[in-house]
N, C-alpha and C. Protein backbone atom coordinates (compact mmCIF):
# COMPACT_ATOMS: atom_id res chain seq x y z
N UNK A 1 6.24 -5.09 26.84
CA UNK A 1 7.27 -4.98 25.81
C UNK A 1 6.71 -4.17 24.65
N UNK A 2 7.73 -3.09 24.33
CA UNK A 2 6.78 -1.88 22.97
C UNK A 2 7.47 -2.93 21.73
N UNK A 3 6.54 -3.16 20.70
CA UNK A 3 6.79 -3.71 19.56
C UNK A 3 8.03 -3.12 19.10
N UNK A 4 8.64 -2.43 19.12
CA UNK A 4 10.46 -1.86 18.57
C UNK A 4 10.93 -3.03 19.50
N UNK A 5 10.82 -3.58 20.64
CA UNK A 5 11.88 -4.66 21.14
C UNK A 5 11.44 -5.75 20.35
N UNK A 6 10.84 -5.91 20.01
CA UNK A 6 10.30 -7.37 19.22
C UNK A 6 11.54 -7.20 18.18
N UNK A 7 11.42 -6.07 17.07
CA UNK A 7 12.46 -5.98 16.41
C UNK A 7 11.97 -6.34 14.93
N UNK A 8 10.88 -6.08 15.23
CA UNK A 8 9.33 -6.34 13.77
C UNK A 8 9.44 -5.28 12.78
N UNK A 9 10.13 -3.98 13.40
CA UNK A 9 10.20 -2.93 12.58
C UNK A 9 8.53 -2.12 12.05
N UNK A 10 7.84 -2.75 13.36
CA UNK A 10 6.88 -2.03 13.13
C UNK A 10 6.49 -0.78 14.07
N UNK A 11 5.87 0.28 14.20
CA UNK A 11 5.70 1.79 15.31
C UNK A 11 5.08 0.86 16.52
N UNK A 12 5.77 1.61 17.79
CA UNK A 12 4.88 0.96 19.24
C UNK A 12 3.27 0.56 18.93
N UNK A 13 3.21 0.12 19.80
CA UNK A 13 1.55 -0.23 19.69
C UNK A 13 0.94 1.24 20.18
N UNK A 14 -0.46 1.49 19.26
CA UNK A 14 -1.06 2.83 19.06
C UNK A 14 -0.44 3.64 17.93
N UNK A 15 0.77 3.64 17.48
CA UNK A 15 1.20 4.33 16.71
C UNK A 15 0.89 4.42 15.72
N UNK A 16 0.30 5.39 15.16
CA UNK A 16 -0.42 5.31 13.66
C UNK A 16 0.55 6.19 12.70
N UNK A 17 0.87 5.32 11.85
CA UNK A 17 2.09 6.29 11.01
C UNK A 17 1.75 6.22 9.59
N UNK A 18 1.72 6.83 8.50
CA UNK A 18 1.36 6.93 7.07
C UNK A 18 2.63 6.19 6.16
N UNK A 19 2.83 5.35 5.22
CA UNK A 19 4.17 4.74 5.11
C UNK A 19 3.63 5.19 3.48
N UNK A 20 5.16 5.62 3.59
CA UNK A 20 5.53 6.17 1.76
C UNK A 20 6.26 5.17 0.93
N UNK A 21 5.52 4.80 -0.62
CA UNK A 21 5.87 3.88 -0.80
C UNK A 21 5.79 4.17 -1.76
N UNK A 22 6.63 3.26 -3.32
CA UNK A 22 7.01 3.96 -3.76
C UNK A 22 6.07 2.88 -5.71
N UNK A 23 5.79 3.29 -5.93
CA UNK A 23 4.64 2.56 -7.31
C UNK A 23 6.13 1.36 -8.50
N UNK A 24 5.34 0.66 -7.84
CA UNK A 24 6.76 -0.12 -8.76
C UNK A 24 6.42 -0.16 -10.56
N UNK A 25 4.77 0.78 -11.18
CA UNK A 25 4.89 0.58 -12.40
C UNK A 25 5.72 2.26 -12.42
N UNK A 26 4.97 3.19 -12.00
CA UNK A 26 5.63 4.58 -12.66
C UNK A 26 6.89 5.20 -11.93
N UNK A 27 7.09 4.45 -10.63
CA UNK A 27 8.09 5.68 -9.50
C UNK A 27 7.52 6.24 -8.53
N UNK A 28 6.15 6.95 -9.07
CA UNK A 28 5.78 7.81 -8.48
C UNK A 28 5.88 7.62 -6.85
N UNK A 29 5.92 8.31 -5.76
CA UNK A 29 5.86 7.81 -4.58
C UNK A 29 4.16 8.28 -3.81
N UNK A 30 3.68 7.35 -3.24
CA UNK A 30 2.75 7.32 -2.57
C UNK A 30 2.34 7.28 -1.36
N UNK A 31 1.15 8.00 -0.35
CA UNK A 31 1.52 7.44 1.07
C UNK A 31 0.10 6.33 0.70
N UNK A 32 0.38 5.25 1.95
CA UNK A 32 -0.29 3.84 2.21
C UNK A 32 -0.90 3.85 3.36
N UNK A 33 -2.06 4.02 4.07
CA UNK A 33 -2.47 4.06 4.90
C UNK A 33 -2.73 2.81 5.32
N UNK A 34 -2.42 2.09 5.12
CA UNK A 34 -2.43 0.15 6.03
C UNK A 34 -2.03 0.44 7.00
N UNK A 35 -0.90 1.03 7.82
CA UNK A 35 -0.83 1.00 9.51
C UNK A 35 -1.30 1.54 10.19
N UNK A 36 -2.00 2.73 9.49
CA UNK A 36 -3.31 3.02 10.39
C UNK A 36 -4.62 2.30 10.18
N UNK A 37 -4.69 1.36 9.39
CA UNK A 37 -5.65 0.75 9.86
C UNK A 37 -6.74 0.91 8.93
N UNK A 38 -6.48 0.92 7.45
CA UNK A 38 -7.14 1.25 6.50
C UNK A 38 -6.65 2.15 5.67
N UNK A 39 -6.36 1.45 4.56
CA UNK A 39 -5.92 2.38 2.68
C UNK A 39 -6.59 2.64 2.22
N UNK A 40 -6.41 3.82 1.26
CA UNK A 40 -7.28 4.26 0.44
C UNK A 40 -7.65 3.26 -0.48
N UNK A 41 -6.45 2.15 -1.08
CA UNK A 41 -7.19 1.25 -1.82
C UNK A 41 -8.09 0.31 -1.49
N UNK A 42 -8.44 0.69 -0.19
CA UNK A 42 -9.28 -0.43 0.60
C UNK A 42 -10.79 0.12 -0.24
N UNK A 43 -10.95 1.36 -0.40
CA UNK A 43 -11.91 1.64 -1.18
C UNK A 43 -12.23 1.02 -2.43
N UNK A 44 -11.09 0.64 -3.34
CA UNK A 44 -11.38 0.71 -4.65
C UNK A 44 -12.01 -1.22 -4.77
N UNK A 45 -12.29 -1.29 -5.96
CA UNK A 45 -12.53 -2.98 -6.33
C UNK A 45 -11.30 -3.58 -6.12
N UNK A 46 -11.57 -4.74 -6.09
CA UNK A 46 -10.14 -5.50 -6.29
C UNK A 46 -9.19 -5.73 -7.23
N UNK A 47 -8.14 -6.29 -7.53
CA UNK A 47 -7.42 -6.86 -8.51
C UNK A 47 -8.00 -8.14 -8.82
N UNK A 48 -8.16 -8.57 -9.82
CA UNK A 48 -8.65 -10.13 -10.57
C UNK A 48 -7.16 -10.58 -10.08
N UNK A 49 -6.37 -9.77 -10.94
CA UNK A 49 -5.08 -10.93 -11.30
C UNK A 49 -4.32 -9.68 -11.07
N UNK A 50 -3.27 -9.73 -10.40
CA UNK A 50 -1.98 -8.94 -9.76
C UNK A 50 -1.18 -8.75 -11.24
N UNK A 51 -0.83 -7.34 -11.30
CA UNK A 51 -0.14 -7.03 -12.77
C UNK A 51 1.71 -7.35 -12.58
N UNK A 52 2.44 -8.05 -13.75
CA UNK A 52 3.33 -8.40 -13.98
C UNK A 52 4.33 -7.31 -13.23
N UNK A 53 4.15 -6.13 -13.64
CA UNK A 53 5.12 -5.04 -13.55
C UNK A 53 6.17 -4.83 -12.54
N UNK A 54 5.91 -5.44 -10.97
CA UNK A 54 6.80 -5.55 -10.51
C UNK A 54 6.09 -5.82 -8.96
N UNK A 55 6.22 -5.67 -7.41
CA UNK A 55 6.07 -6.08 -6.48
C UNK A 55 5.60 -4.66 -5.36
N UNK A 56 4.43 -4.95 -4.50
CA UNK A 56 4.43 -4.18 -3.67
C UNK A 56 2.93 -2.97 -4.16
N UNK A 57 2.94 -2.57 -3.93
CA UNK A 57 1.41 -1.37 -3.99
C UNK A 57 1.28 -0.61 -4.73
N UNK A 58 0.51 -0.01 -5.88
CA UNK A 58 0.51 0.78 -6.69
C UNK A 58 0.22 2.05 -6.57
N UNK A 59 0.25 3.44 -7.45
CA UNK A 59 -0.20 4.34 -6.73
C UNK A 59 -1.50 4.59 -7.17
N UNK A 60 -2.09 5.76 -6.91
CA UNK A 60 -3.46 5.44 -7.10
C UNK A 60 -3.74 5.64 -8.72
N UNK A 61 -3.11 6.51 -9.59
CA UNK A 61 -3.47 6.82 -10.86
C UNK A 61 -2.64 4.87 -11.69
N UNK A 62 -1.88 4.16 -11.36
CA UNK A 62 -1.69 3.10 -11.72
C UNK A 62 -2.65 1.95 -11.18
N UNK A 63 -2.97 1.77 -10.27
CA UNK A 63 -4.04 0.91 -9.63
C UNK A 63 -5.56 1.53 -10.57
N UNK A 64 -6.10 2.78 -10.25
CA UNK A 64 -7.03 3.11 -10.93
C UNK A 64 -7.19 2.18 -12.80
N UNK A 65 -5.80 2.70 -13.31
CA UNK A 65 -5.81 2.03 -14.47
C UNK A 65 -5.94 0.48 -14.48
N UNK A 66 -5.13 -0.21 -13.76
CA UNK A 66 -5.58 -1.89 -13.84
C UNK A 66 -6.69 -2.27 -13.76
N UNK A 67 -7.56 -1.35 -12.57
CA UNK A 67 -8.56 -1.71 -12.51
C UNK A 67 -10.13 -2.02 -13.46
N UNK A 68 -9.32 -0.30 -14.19
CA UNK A 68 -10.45 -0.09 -15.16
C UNK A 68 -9.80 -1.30 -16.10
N UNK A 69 -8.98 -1.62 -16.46
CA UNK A 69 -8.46 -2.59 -17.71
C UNK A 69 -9.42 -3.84 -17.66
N UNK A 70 -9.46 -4.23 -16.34
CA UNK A 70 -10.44 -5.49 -15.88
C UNK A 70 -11.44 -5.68 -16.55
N UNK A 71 -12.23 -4.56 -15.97
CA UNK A 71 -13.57 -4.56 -16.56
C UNK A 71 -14.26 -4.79 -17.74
C-alpha cells in the first residue's frame, strides 16, 4: 500500500519533497527540508521557549533572531 492510500497526505514512500512554508512572524515563505529527512534548522541551537507570534516554523532570518535573543 503507497502512503497516498493511507490518506496521511504524506509523498509515497522514498519520496523526498522540499515543503514551502510560510514564517508565521514576517510572511516570508520558506522551503523546510523535514521530509527529506533533515532541515536546515536542524543545524541551528534550539529554542529555550517557543516565541508567542504565532504557530508552525520560522524562516531562517526570524529563527536566527530568537535565537540570538536567547543568549
Amino acid at each position: 500500500m503507497d502512503m497516498n492510500e493511507r490518506g496521511d497526505g504524506l509523498p509515497p514512500c522514498g519520496e523526498q519533497t522540499v515543503e514551502m512554508k510560510t514564517c508565521p512572524r514576517c510572511g516570508r515563505r520558506f522551503a523546510c527540508g523535514a521530509r527529506m529527512g533533515r532541515c536546515w534548522c536542524a543545524e541551528l541551537p534550539p529554542l529555550l521557549e517557543a516565541p508567542t507570534d504565532g504557530e508552525g516554523c520560522y524562516c531562517p532570518d526570524c529563527l536566527g533572531m530568537f535565537i540570538a535573543r536567547q543568549r
